[in-house]
N, C-alpha and C. Protein backbone atom coordinates (compact mmCIF):
# COMPACT_ATOMS: atom_id res chain seq x y z
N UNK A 1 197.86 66.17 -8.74
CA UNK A 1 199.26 66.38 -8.46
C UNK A 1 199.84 65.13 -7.78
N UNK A 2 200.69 64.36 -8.03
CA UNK A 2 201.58 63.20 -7.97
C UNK A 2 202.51 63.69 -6.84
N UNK A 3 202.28 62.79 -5.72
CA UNK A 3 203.19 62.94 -4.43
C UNK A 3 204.30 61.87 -4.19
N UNK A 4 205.09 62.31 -3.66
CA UNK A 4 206.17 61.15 -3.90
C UNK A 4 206.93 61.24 -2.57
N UNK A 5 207.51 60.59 -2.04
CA UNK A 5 208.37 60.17 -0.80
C UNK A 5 209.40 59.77 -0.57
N UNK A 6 210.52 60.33 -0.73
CA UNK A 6 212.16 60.23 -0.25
C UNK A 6 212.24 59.31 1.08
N UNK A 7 212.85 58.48 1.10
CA UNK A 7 213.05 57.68 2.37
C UNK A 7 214.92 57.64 2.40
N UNK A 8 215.07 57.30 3.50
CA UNK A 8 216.59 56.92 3.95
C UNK A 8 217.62 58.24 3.40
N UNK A 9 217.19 59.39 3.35
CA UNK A 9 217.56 61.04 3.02
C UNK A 9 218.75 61.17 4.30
N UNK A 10 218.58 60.90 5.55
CA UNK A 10 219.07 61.18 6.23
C UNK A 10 220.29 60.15 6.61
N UNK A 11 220.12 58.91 5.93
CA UNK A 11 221.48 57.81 6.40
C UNK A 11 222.66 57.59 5.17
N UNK A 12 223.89 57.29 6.20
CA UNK A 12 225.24 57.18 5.13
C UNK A 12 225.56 58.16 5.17
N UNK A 13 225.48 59.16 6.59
CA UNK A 13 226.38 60.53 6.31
C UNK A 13 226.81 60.71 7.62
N UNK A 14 227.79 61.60 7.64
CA UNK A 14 228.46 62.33 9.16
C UNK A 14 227.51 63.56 9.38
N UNK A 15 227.18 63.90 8.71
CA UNK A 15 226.33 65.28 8.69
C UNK A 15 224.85 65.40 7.81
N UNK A 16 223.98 64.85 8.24
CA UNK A 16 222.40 64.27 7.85
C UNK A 16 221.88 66.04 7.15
N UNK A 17 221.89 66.77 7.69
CA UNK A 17 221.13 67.54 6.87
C UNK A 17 222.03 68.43 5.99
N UNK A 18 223.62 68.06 6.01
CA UNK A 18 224.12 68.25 4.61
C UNK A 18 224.11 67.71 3.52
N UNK A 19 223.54 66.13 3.80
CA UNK A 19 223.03 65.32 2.54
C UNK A 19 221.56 65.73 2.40
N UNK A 20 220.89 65.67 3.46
CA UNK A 20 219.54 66.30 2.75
C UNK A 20 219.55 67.58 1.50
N UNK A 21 220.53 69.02 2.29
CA UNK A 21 220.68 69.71 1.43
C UNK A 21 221.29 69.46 -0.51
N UNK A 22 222.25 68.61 0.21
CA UNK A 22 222.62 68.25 -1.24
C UNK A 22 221.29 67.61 -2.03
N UNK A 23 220.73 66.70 -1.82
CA UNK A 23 219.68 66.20 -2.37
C UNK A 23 218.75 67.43 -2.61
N UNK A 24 218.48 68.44 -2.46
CA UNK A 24 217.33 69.26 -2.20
C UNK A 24 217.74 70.45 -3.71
N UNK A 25 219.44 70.62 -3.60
CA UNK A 25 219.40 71.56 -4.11
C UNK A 25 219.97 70.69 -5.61
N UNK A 26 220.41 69.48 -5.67
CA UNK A 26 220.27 68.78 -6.84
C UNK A 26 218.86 68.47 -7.99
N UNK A 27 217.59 69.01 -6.86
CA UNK A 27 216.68 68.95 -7.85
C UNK A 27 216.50 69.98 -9.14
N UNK A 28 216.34 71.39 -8.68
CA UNK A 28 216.48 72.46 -9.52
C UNK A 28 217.55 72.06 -10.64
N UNK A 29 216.79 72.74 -12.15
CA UNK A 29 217.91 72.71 -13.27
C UNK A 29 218.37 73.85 -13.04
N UNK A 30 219.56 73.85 -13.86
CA UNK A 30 220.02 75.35 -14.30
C UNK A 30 219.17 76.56 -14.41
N UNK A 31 218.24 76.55 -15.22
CA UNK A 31 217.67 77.93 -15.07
C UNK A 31 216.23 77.75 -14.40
N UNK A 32 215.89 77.24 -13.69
CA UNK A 32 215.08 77.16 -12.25
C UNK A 32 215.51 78.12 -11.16
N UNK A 33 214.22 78.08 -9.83
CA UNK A 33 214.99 79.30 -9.26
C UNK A 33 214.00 78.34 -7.93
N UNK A 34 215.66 77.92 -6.94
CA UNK A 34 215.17 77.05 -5.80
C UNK A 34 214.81 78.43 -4.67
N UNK A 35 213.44 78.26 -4.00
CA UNK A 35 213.06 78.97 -2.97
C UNK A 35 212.91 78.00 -1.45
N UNK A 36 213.49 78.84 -0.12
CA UNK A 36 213.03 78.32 0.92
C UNK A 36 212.06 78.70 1.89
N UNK A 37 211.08 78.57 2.31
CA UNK A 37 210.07 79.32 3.10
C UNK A 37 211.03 79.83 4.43
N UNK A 38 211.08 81.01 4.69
CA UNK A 38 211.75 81.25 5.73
C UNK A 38 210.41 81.78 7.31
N UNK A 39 208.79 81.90 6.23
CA UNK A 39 208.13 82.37 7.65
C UNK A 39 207.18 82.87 7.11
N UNK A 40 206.06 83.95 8.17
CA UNK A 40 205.06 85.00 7.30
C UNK A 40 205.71 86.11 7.84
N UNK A 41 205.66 87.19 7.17
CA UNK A 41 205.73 88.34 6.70
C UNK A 41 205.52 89.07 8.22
N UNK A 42 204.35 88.87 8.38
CA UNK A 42 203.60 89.59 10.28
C UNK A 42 204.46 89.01 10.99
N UNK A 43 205.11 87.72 10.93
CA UNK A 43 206.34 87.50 12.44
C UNK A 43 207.46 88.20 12.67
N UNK A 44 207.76 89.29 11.05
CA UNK A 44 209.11 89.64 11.30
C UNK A 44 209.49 89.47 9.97
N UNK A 45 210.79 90.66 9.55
CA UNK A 45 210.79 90.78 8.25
C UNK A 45 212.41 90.03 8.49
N UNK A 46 212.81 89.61 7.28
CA UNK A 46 214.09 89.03 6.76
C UNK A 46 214.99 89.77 6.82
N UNK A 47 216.07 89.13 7.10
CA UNK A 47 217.49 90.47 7.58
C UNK A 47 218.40 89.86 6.74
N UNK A 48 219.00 89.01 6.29
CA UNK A 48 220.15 88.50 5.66
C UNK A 48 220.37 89.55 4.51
N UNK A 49 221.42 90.13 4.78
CA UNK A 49 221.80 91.14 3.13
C UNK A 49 222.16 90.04 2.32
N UNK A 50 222.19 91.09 0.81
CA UNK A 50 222.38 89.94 -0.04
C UNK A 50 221.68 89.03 -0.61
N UNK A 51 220.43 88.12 0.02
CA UNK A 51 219.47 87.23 -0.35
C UNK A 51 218.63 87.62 -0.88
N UNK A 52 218.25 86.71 -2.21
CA UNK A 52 216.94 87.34 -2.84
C UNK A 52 215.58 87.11 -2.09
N UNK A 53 214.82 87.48 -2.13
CA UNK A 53 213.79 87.20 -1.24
C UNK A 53 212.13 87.73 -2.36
N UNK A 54 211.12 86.88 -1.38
CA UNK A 54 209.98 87.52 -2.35
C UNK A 54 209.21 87.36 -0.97
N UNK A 55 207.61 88.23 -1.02
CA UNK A 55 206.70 87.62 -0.55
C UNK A 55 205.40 86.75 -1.54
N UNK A 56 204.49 85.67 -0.66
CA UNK A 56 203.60 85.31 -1.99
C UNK A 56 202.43 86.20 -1.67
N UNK A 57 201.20 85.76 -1.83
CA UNK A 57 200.24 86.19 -1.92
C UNK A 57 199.57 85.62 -0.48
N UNK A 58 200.10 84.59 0.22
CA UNK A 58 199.37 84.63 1.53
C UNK A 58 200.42 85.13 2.74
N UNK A 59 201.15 86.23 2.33
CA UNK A 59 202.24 86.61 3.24
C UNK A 59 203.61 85.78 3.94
N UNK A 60 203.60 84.79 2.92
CA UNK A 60 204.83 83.98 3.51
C UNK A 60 206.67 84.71 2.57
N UNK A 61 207.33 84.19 3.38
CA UNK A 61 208.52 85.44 3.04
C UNK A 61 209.66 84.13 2.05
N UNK A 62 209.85 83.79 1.16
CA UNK A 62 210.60 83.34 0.35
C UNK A 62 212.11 83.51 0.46
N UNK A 63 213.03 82.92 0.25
CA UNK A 63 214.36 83.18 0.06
C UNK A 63 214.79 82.20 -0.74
N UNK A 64 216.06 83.01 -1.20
CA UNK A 64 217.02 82.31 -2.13
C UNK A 64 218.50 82.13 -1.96
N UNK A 65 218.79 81.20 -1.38
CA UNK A 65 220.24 81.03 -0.90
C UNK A 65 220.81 80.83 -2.01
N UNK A 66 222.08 81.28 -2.47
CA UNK A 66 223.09 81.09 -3.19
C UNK A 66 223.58 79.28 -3.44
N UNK A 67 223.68 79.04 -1.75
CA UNK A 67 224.08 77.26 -2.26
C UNK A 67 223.51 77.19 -0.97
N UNK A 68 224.33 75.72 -0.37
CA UNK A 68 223.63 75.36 0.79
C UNK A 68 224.42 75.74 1.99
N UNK A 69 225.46 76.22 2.06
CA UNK A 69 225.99 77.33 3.53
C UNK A 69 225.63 78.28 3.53
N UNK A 70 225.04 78.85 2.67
CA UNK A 70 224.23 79.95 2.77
C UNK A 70 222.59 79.63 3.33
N UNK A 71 222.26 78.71 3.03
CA UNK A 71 220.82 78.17 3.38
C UNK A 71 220.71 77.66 4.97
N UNK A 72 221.81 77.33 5.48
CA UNK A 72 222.38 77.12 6.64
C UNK A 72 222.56 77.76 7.45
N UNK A 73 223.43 78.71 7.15
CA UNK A 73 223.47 80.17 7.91
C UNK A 73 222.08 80.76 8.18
N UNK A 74 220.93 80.80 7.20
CA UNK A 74 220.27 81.38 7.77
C UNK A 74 218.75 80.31 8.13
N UNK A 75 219.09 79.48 8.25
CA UNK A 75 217.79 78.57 8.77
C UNK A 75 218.61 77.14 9.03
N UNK A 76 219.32 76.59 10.11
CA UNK A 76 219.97 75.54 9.79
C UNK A 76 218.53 74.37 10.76
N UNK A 77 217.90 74.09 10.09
CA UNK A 77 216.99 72.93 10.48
C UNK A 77 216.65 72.53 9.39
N UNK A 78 216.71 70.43 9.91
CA UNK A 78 215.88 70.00 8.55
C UNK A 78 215.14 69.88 8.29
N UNK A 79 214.17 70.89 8.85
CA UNK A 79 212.48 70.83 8.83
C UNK A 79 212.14 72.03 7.53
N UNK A 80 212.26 71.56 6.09
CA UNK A 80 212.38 73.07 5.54
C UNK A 80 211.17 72.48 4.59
N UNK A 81 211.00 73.38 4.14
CA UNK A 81 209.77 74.05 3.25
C UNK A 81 210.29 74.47 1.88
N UNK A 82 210.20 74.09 0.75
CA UNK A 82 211.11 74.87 -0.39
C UNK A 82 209.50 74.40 -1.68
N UNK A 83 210.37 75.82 -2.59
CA UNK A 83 209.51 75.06 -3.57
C UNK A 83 210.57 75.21 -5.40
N UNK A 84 210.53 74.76 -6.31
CA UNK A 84 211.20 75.02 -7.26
C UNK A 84 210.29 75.59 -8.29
N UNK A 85 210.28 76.79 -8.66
CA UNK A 85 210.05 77.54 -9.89
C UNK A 85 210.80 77.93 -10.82
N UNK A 86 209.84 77.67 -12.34
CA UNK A 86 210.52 77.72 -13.30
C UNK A 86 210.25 79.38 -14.00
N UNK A 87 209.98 79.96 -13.50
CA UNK A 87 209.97 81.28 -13.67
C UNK A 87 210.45 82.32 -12.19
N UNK A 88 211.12 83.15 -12.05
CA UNK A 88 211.69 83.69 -10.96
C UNK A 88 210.32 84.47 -10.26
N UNK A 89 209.98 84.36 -9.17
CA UNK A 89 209.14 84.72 -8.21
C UNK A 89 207.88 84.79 -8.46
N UNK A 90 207.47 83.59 -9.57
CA UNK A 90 206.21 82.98 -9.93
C UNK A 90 205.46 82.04 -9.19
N UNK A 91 204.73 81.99 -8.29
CA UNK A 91 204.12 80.74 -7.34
C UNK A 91 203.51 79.93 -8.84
N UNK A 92 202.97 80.63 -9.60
CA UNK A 92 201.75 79.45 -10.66
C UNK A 92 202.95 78.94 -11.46
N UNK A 93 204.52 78.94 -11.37
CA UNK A 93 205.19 78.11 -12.18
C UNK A 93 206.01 77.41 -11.36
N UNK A 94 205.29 76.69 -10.28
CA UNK A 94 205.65 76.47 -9.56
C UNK A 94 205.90 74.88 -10.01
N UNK A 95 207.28 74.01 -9.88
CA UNK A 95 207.28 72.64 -10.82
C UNK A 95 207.37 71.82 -9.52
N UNK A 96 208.05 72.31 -8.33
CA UNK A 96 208.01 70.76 -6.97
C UNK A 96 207.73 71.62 -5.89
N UNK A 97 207.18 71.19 -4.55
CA UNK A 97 207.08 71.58 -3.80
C UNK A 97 207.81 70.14 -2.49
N UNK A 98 209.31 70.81 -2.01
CA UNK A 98 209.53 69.39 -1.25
C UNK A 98 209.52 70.42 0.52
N UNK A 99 208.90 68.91 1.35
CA UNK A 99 208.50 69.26 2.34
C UNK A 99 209.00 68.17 2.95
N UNK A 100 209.99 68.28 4.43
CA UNK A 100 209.91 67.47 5.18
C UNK A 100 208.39 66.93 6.14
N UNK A 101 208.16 65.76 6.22
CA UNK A 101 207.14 65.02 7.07
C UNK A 101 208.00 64.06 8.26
N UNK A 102 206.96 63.83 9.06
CA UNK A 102 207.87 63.01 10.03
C UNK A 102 206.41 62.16 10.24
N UNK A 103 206.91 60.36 10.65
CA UNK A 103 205.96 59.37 10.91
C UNK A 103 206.56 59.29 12.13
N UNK A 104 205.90 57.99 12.49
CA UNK A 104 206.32 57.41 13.83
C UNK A 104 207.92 57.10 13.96
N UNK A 105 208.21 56.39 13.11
CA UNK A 105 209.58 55.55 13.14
C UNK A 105 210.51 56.40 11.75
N UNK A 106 210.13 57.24 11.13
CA UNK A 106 210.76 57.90 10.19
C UNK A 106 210.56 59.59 9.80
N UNK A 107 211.35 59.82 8.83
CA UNK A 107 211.33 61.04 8.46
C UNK A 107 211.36 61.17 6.41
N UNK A 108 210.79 61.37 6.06
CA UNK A 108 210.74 61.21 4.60
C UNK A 108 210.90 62.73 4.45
N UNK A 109 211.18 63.26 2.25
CA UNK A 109 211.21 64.18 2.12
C UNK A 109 209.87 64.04 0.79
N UNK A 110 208.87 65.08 1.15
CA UNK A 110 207.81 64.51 0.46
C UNK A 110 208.11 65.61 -0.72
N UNK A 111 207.54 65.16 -1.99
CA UNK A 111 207.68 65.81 -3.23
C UNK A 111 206.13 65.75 -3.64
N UNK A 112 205.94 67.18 -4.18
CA UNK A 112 204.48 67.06 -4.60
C UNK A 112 205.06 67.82 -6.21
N UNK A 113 204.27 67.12 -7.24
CA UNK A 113 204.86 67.52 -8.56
C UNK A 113 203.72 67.74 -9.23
N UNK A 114 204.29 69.04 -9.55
CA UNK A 114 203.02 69.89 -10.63
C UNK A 114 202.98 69.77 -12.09
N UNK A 115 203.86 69.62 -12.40
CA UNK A 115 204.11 69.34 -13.47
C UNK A 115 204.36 67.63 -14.21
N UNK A 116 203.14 67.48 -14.70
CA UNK A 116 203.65 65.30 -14.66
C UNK A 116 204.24 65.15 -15.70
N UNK A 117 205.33 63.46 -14.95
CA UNK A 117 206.09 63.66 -15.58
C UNK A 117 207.77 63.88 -14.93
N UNK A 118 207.70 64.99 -14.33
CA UNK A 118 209.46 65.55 -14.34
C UNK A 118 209.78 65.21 -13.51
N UNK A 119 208.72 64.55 -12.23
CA UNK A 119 209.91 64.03 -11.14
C UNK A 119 210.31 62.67 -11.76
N UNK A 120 209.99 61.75 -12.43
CA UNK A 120 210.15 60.45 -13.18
C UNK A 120 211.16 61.01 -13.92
N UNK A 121 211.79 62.14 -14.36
CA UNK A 121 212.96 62.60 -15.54
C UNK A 121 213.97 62.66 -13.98
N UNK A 122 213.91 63.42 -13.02
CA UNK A 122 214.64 63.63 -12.38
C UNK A 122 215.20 61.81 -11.86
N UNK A 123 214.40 61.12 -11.41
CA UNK A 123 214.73 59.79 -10.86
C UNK A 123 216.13 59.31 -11.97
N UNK A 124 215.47 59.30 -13.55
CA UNK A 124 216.54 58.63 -14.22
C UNK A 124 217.93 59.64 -14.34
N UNK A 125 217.91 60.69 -14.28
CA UNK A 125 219.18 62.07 -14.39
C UNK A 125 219.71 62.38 -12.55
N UNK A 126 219.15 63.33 -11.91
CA UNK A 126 220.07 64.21 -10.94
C UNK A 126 219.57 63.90 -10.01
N UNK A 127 218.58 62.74 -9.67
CA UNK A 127 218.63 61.84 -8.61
C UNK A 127 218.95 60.52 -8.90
N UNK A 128 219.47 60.11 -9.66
CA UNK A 128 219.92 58.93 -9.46
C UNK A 128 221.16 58.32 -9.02
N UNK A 129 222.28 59.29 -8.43
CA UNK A 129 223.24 58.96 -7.60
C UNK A 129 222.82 58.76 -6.13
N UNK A 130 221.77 59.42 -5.91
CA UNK A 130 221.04 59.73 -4.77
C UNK A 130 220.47 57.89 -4.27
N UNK A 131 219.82 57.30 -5.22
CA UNK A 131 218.80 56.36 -5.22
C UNK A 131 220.42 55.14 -5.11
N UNK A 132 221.40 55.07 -5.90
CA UNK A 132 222.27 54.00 -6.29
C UNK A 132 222.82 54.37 -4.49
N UNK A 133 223.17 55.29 -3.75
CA UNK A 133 223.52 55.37 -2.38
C UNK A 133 221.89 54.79 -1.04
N UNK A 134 221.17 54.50 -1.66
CA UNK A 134 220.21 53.80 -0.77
C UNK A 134 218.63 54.77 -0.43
N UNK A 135 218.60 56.27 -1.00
CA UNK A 135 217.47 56.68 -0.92
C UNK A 135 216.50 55.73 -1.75
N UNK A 136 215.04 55.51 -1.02
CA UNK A 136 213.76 54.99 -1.76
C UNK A 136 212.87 55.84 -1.99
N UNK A 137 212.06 55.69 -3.01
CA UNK A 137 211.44 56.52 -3.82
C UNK A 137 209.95 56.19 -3.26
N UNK A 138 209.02 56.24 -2.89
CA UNK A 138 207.54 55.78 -2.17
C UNK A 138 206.79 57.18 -2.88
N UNK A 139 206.14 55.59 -3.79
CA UNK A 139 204.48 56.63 -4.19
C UNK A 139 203.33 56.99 -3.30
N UNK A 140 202.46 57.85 -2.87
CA UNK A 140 201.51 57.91 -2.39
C UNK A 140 200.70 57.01 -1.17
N UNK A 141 200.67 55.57 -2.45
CA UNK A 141 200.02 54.66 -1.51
C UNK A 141 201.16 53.83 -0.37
N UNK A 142 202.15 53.52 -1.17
CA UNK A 142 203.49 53.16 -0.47
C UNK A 142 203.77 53.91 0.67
N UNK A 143 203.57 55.13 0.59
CA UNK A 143 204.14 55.55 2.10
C UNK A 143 202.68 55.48 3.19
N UNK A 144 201.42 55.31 2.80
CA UNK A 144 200.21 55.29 3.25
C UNK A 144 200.59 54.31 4.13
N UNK A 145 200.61 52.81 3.31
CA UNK A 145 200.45 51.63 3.77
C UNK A 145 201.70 51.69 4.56
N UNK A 146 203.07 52.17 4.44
CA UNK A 146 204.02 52.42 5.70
C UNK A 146 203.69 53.25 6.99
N UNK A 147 202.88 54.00 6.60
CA UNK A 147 202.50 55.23 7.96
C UNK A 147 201.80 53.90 8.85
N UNK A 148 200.67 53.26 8.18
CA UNK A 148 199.65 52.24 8.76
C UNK A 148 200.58 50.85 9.63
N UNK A 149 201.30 50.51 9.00
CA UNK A 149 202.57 49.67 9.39
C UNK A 149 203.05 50.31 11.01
N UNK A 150 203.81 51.21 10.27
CA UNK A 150 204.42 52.17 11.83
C UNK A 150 203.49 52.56 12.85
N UNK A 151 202.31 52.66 12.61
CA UNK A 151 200.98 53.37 13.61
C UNK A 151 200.91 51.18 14.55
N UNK A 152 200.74 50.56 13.93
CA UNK A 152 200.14 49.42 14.12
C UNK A 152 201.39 48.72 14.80
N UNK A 153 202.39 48.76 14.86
CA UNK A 153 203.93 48.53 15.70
C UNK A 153 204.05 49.29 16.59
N UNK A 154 203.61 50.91 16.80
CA UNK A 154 203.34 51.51 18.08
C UNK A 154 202.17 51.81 18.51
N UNK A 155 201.25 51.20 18.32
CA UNK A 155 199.81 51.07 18.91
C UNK A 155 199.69 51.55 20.36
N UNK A 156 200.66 50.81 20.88
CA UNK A 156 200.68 50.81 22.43
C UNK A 156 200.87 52.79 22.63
N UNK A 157 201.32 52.84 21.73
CA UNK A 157 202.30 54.42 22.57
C UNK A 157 201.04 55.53 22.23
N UNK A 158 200.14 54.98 21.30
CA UNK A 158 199.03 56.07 20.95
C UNK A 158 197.67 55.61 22.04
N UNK A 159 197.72 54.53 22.42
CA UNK A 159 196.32 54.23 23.48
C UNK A 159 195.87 55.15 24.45
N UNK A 160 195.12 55.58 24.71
CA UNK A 160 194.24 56.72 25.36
C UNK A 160 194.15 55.31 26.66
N UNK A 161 194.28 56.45 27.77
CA UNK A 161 194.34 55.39 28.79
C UNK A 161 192.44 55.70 29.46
């Protein structure tokens, strides 16, 4: 599975995790079905009327916001968890899984793609307004050798005294 790394998601806006959202919910096609992890199941059940919701198979509680004020209303942090399926409340058709990560000096939006192939379709189509406004795209090793970069510029702040 091919991992990939969103950089600069959060700059060139008044409101950072309304461009994240936009970026997030621009991935899904039309008949895709974008999910957000809202939790497990044992912490407490989901209250929002209206929302579609699923559980999976290791008790985590799924939702489906309509757009992104709705996704807001009920989880407004940009620490989210989503995954895109191409069948409605199928985990095994499952085509991206995007996850915020945080490094030392940054915050990326990581893409893990199940399907090879479609995040490279998405780059040239419904992310590429995204990329022409200054998001970077970091393969695997690219964001490796950046984590190693950022660890080695704050050296000092990780030293065990």
């Amino acid at each position: 599975m091919p991992v990939y790394y969103l950089s600069n998601v959060f700059q060139g806006s008044s409101d950072p995790l309304d461009n994240l959202l936009d970026l997030v919910f621009s991935i899904p096609e039309c008949n895709e079905f974008l999910f957000f992890e809202y939790g497990y199941s044992y912490q407490g059940s989901f209250s929002k009327e209206g929302v579609e919701i699923f559980e999976d198979n290791t008790n985590r509680i799924w939702f489906r916001p309509k757009n992104k004020k709705e996704e807001r209303e009920i989880d407004d942090s940009f620490v989210i968890n989503c995954i895109v399926l191409v069948k409605d409340k199928e985990m095994d058709s499952c085509k991206f899984k995007l996850s915020i990560v945080e490094a030392p000096e940054s915050i990326e939006l990581m893409v893990t793609e199940f399907r090879s192939g479609n995040f490279q379709e998405l780059l040239k189509t419904r992310l590429k307004p995204y990329l022409e406004r200054g998001v970077k795209v970091l393969t695997e090793e690219m964001y490796n050798n950046m984590i190693d970069e950022q660890f080695s510029r704050n050296q000092w702040v990780f030293k065990k005294k």
